[in-house]
N, C-alpha and C. Protein backbone atom coordinates (compact mmCIF):
# COMPACT_ATOMS: atom_id res chain seq x y z
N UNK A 1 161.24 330.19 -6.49
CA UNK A 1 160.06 329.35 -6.34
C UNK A 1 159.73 329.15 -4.88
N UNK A 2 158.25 329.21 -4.83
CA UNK A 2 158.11 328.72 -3.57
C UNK A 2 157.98 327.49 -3.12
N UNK A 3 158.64 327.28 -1.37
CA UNK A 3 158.56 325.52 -1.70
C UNK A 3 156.99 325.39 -1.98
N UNK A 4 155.89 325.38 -0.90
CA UNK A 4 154.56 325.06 -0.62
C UNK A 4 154.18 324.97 -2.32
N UNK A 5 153.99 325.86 -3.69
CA UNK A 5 154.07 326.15 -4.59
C UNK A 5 154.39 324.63 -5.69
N UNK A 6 155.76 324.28 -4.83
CA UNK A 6 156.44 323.08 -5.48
C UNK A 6 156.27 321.35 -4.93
N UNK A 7 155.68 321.98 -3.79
CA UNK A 7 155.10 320.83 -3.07
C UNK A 7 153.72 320.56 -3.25
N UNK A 8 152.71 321.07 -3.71
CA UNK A 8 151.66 321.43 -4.37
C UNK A 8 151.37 320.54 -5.88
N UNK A 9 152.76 320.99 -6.64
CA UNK A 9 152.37 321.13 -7.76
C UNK A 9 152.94 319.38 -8.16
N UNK A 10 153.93 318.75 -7.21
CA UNK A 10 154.57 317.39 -6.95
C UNK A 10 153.15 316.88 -6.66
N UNK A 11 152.31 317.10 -5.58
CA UNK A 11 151.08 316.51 -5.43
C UNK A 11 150.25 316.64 -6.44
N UNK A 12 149.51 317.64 -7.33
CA UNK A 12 148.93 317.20 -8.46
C UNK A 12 149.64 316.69 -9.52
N UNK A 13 150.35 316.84 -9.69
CA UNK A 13 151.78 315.56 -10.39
C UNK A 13 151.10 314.01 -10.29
N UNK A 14 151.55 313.60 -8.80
CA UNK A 14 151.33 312.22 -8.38
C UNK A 14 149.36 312.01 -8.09
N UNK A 15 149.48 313.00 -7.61
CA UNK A 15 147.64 312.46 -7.48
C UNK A 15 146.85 312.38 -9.12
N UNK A 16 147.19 312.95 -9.96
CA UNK A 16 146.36 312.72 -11.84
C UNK A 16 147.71 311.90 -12.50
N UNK A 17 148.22 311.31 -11.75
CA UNK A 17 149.32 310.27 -12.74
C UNK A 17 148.34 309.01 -12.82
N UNK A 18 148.43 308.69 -14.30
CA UNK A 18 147.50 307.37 -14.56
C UNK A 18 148.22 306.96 -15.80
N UNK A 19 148.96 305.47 -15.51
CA UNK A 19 149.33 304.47 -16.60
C UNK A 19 148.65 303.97 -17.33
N UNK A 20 147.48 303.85 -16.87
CA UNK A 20 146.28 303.07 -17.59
C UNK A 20 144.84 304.02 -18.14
N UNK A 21 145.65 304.69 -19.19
CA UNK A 21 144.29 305.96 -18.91
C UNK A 21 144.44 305.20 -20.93
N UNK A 22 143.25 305.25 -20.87
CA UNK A 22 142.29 304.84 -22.17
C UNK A 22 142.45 305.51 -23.03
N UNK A 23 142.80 305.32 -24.67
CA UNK A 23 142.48 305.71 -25.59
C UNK A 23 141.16 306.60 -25.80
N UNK A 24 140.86 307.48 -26.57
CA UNK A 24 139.64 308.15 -26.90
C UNK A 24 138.73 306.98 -27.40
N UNK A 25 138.69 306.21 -28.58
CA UNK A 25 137.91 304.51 -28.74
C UNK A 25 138.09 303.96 -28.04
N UNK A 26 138.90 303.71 -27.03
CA UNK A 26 138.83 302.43 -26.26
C UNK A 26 137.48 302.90 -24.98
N UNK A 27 137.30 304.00 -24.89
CA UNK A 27 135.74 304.23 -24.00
C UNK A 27 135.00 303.29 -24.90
N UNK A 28 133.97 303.20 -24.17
CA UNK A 28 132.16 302.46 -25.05
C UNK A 28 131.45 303.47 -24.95
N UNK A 29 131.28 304.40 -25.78
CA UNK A 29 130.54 305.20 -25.73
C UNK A 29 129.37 305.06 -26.46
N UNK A 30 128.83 303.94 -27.06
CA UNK A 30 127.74 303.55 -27.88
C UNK A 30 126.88 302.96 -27.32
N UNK A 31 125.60 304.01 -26.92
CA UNK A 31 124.16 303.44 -25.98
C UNK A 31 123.21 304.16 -27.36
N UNK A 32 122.72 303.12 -28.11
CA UNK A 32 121.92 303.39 -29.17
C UNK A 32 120.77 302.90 -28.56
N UNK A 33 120.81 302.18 -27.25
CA UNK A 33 119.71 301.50 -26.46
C UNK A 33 119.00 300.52 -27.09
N UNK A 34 119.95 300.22 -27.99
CA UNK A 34 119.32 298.29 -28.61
C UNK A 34 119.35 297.48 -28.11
N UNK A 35 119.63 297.53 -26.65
CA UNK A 35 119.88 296.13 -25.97
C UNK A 35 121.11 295.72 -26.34
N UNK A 36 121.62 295.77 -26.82
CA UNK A 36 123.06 294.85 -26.97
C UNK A 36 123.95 294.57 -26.30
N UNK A 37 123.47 294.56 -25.19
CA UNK A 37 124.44 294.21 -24.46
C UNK A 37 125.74 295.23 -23.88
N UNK A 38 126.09 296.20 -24.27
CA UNK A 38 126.65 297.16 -24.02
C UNK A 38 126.65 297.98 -22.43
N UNK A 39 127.87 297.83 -21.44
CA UNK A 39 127.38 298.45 -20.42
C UNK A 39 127.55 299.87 -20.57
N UNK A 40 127.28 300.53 -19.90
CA UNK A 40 127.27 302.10 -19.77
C UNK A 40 128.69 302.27 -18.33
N UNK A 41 129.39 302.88 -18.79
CA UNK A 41 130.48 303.44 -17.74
C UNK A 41 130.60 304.59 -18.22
N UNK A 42 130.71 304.77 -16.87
CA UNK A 42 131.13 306.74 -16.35
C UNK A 42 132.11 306.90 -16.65
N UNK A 43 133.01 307.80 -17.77
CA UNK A 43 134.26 307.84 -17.66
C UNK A 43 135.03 308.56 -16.02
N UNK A 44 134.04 308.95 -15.64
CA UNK A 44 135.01 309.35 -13.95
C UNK A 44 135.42 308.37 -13.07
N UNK A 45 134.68 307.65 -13.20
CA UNK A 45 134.60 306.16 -12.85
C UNK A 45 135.74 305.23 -12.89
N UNK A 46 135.82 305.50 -14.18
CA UNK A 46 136.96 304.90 -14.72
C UNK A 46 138.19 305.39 -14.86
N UNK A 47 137.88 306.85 -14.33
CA UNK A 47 139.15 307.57 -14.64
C UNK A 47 140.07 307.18 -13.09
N UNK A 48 138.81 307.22 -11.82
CA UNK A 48 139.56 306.64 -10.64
C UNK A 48 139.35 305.20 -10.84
N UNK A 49 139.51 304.37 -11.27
CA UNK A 49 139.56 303.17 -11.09
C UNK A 49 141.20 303.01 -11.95
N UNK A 50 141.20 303.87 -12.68
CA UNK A 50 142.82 303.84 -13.35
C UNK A 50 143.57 303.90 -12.50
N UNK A 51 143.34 305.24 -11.69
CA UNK A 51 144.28 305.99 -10.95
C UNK A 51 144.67 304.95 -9.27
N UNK A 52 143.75 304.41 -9.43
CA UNK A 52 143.79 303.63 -8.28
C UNK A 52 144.80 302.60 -8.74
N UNK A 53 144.81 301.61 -9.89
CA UNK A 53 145.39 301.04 -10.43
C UNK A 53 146.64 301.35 -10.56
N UNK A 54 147.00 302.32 -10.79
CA UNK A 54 148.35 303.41 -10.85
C UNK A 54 149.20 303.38 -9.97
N UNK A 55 148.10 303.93 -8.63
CA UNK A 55 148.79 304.00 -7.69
C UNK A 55 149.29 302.37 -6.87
N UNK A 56 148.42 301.67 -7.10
CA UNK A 56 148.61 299.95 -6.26
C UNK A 56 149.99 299.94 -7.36
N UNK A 57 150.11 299.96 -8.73
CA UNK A 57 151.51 299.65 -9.52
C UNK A 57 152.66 300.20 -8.90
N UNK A 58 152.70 301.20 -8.59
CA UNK A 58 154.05 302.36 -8.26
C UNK A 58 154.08 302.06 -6.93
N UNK A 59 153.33 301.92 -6.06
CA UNK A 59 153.53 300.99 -4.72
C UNK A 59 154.06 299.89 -4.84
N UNK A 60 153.86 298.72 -5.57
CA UNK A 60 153.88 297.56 -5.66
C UNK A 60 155.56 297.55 -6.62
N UNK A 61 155.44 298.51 -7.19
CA UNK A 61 156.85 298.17 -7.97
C UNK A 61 157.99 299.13 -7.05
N UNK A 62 157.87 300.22 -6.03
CA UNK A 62 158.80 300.69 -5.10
C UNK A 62 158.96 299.65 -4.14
N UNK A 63 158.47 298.73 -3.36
CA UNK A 63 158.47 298.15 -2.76
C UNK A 63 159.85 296.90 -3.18
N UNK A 64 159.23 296.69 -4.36
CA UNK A 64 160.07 295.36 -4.86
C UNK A 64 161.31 295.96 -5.52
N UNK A 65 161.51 296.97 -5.86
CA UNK A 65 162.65 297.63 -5.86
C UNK A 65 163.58 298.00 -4.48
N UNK A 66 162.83 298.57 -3.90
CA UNK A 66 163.30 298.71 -2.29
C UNK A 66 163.62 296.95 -2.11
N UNK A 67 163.09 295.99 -2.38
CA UNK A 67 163.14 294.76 -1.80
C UNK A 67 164.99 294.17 -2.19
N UNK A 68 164.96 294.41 -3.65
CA UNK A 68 165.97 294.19 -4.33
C UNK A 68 167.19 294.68 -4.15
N UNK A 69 167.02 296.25 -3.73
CA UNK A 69 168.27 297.14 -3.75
C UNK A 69 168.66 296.65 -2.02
N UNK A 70 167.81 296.70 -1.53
CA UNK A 70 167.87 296.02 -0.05
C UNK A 70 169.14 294.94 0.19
N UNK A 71 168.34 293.36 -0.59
CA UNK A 71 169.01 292.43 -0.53
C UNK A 71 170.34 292.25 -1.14
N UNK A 72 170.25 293.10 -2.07
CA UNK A 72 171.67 293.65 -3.11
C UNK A 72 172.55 294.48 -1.89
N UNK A 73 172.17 295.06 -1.42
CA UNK A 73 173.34 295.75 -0.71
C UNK A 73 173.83 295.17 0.45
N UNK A 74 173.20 294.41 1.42
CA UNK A 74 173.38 293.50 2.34
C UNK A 74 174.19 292.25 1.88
N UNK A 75 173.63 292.14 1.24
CA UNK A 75 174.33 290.21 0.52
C UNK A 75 176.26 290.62 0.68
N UNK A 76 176.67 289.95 1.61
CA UNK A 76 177.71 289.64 1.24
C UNK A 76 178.72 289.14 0.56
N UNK A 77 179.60 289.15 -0.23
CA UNK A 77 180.31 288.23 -1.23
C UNK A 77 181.32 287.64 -0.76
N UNK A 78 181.26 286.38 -0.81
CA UNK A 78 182.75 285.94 -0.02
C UNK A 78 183.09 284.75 -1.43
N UNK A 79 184.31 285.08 -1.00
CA UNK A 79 185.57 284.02 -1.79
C UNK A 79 186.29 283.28 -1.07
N UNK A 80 186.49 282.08 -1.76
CA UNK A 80 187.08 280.94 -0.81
C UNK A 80 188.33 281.03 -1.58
N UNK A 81 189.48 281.07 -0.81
CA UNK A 81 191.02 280.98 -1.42
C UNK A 81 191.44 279.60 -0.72
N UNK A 82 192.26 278.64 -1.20
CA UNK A 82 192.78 278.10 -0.51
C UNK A 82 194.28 278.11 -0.63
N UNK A 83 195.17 277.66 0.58
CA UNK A 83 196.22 278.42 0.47
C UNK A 83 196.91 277.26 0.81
N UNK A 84 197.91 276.45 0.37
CA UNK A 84 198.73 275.15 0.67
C UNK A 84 199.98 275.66 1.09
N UNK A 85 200.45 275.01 1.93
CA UNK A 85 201.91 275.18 2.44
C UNK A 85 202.04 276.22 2.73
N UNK A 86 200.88 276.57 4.04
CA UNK A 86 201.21 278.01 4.75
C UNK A 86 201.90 278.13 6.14
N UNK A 87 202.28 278.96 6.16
CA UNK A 87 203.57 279.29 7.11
C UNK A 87 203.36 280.34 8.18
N UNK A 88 203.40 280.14 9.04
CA UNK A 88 202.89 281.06 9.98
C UNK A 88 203.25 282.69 10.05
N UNK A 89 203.87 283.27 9.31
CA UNK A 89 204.10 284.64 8.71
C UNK A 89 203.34 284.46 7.98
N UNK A 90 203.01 283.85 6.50
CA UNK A 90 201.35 283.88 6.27
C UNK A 90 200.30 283.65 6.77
N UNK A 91 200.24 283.59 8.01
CA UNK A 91 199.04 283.21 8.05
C UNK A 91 199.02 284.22 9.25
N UNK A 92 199.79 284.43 9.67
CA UNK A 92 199.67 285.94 10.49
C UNK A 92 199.28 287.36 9.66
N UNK A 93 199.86 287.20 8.58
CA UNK A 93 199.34 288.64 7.25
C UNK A 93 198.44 288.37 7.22
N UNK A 94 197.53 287.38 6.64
CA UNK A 94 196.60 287.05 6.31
C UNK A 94 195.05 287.20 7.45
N UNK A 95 195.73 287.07 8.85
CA UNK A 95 194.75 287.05 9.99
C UNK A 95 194.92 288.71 10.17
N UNK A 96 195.80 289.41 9.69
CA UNK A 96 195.74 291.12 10.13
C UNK A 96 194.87 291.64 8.99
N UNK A 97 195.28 291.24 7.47
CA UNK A 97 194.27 291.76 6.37
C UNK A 97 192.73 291.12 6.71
N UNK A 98 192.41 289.83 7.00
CA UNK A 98 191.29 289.94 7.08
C UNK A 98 190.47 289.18 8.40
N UNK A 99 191.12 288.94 9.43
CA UNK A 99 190.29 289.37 10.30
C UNK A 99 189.43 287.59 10.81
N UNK A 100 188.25 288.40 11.38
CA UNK A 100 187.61 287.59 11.25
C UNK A 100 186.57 286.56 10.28
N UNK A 101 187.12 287.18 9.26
CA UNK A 101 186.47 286.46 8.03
C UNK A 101 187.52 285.03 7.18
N UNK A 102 188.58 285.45 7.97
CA UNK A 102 189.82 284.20 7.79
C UNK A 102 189.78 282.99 8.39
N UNK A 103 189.25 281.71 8.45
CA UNK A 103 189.01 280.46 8.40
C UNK A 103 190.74 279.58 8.19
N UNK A 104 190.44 278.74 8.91
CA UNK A 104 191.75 277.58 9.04
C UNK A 104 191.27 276.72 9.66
N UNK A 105 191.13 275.57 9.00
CA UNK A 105 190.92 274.12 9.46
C UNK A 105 191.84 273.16 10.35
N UNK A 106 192.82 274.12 10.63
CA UNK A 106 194.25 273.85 11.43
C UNK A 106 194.16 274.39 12.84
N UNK A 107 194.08 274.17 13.31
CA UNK A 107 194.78 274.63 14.85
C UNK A 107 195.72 274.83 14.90
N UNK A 108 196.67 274.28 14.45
CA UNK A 108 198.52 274.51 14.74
C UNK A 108 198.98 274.41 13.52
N UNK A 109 200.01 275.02 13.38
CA UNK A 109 200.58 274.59 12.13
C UNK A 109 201.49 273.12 11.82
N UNK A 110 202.16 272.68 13.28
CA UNK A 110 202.91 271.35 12.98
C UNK A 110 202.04 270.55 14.09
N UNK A 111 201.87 269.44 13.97
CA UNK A 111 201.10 268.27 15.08
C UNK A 111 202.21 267.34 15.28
N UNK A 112 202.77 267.35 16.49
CA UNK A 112 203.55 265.98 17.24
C UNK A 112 202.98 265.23 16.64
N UNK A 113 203.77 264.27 15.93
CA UNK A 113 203.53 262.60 16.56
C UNK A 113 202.71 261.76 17.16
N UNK A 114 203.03 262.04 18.29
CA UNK A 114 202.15 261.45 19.28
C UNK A 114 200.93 261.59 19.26
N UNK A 115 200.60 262.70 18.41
CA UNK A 115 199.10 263.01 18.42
C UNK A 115 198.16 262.02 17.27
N UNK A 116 198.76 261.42 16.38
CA UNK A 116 198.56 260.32 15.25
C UNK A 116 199.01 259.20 14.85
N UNK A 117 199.88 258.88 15.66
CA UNK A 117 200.60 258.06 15.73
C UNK A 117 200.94 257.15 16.72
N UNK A 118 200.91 255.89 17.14
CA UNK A 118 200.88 255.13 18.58
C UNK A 118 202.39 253.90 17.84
N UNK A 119 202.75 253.12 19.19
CA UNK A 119 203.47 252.75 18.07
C UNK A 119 203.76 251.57 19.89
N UNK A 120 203.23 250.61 19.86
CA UNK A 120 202.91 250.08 20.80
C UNK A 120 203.01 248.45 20.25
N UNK A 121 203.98 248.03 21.07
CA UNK A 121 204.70 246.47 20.76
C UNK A 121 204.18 245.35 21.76
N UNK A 122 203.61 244.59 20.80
CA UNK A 122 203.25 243.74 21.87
C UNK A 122 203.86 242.06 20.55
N UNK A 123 203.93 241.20 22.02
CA UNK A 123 204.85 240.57 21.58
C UNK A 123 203.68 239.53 20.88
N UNK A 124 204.08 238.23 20.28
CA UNK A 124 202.93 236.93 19.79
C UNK A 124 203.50 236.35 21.24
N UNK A 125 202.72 235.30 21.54
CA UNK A 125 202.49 234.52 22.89
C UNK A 125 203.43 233.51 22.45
N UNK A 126 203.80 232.77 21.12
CA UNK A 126 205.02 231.98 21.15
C UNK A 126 206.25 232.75 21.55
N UNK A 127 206.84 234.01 20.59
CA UNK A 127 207.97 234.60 21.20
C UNK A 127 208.61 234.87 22.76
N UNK A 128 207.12 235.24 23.33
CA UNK A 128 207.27 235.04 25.35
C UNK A 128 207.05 233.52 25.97
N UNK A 129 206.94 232.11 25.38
CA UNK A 129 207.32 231.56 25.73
C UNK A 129 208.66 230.42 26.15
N UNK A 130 208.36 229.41 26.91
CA UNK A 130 209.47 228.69 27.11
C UNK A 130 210.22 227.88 25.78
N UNK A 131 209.50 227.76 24.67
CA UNK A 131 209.71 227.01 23.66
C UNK A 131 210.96 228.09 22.72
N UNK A 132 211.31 229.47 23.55
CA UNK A 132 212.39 230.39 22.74
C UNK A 132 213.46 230.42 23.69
N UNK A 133 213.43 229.81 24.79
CA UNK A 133 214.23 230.32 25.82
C UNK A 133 215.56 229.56 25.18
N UNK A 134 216.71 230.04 25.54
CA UNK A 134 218.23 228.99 25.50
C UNK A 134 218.20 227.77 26.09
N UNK A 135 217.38 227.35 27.14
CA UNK A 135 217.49 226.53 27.81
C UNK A 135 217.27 225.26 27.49
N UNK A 136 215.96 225.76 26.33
CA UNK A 136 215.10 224.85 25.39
C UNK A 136 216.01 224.59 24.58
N UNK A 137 216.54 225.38 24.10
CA UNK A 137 216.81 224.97 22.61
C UNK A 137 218.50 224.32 22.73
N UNK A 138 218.49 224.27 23.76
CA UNK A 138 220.06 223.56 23.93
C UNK A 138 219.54 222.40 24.89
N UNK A 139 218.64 222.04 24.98
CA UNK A 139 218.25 220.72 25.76
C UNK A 139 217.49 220.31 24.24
N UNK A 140 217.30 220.43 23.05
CA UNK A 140 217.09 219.64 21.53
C UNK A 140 218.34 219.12 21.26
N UNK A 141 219.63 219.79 21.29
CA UNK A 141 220.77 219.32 20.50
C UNK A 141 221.42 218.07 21.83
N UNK A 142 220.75 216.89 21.65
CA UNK A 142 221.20 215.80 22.76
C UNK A 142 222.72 215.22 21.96
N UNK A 143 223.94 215.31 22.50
CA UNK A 143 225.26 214.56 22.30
C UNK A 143 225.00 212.91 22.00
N UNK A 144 223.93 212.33 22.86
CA UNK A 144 223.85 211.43 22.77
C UNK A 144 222.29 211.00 22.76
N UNK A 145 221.61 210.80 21.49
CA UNK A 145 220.39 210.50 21.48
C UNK A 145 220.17 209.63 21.16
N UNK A 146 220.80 208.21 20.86
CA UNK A 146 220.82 206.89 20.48
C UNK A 146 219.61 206.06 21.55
N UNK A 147 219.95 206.10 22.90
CA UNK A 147 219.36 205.60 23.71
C UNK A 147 217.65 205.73 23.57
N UNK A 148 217.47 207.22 22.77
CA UNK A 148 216.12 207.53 22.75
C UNK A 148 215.44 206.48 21.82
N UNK A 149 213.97 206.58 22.09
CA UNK A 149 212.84 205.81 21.32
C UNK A 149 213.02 206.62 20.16
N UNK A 150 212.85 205.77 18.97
CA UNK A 150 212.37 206.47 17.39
C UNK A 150 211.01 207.68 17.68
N UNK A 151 210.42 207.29 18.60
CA UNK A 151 209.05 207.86 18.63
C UNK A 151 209.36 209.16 19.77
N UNK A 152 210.53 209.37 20.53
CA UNK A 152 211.07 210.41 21.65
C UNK A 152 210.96 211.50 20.44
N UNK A 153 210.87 212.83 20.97
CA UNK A 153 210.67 213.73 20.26
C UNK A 153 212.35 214.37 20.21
N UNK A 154 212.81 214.34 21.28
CA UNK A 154 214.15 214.71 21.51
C UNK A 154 215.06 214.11 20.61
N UNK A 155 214.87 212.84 20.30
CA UNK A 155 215.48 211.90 19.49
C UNK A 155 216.08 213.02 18.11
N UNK A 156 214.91 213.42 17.41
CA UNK A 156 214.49 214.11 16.18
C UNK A 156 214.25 215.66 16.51
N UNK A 157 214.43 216.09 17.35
CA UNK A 157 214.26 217.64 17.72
C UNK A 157 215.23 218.82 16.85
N UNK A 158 216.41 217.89 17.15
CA UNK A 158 217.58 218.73 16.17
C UNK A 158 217.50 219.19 14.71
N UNK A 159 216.81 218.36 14.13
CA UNK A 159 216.81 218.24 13.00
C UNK A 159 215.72 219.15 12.03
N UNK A 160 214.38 218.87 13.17
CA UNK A 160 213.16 219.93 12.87
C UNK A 160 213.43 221.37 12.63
């Protein structure tokens, strides 16, 4: 075969392809000229107005096929694994099989202490005062508190 021959014969192929080509009744071929309302069409007319039609379809449907197979082949698929109690030999396999598509919400695998934790003593303002010292509390226990007023605090200190 020749190509030109086959390239030819692909073009009258696609140039007389018509989806929408009419039944033999479905023309109007009835001009009895009664007025009725009846228009008159050319079937050539109509034969390119098919073909035109034809062709806007098979455009319009390669396109949206091309659109589809497009977005279909691009679209990536990703899966989320999650992986508990990983260990840094896993997670080294895991960063060689896949790369940059491997995600960790971790920075390190163990975190000091110190990094969450504070641990900072501060004293109450009675404990740092004079009212805890020895000095105090052995100047309450008086040997001899008789002499004191009922109303001396020292009197009754011991006992509080």
């Amino acid at each position: 075969m020749n190509p030109k021959a086959v390239f030819q014969w692909i073009h009258r192929k696609v140039s007389n392809y018509n989806l929408f080509m009419l039944e033999e009744n479905d023309y109007d071929d009835d001009d009895d000229g009664d007025g009725g309302g009846g228009s008159i069409r050319d079937p050539a007319i109509t034969l390119k107005y098919q073909k035109y039609k034809t062709w806007l379809y098979v455009i319009l449907l390669i396109v949206c096929l091309y659109v589809l197979f497009y977005v279909t082949l691009i679209k990536k698929e990703s899966k989320t694994v999650v992986i508990k109690n990983i260990t840094p030999d896993i997670f080294n396999k895991l960063y060689l099989e896949h790369g940059q598509s491997l995600s960790c919400p971790c920075s390190t695998v163990m975190i000091p202490y110190e990094n969450f934790v504070s641990n900072n003593v501060t004293m109450h303002p009675i404990c740092s005062s004079v009212f805890v010292e020895k000095q105090w509390i052995d100047g309450l226990y008086f040997a001899d508190a008789k002499p004191l007023g009922p109303w001396d605090f020292r009197k009754t200190a011991f006992s509080e």
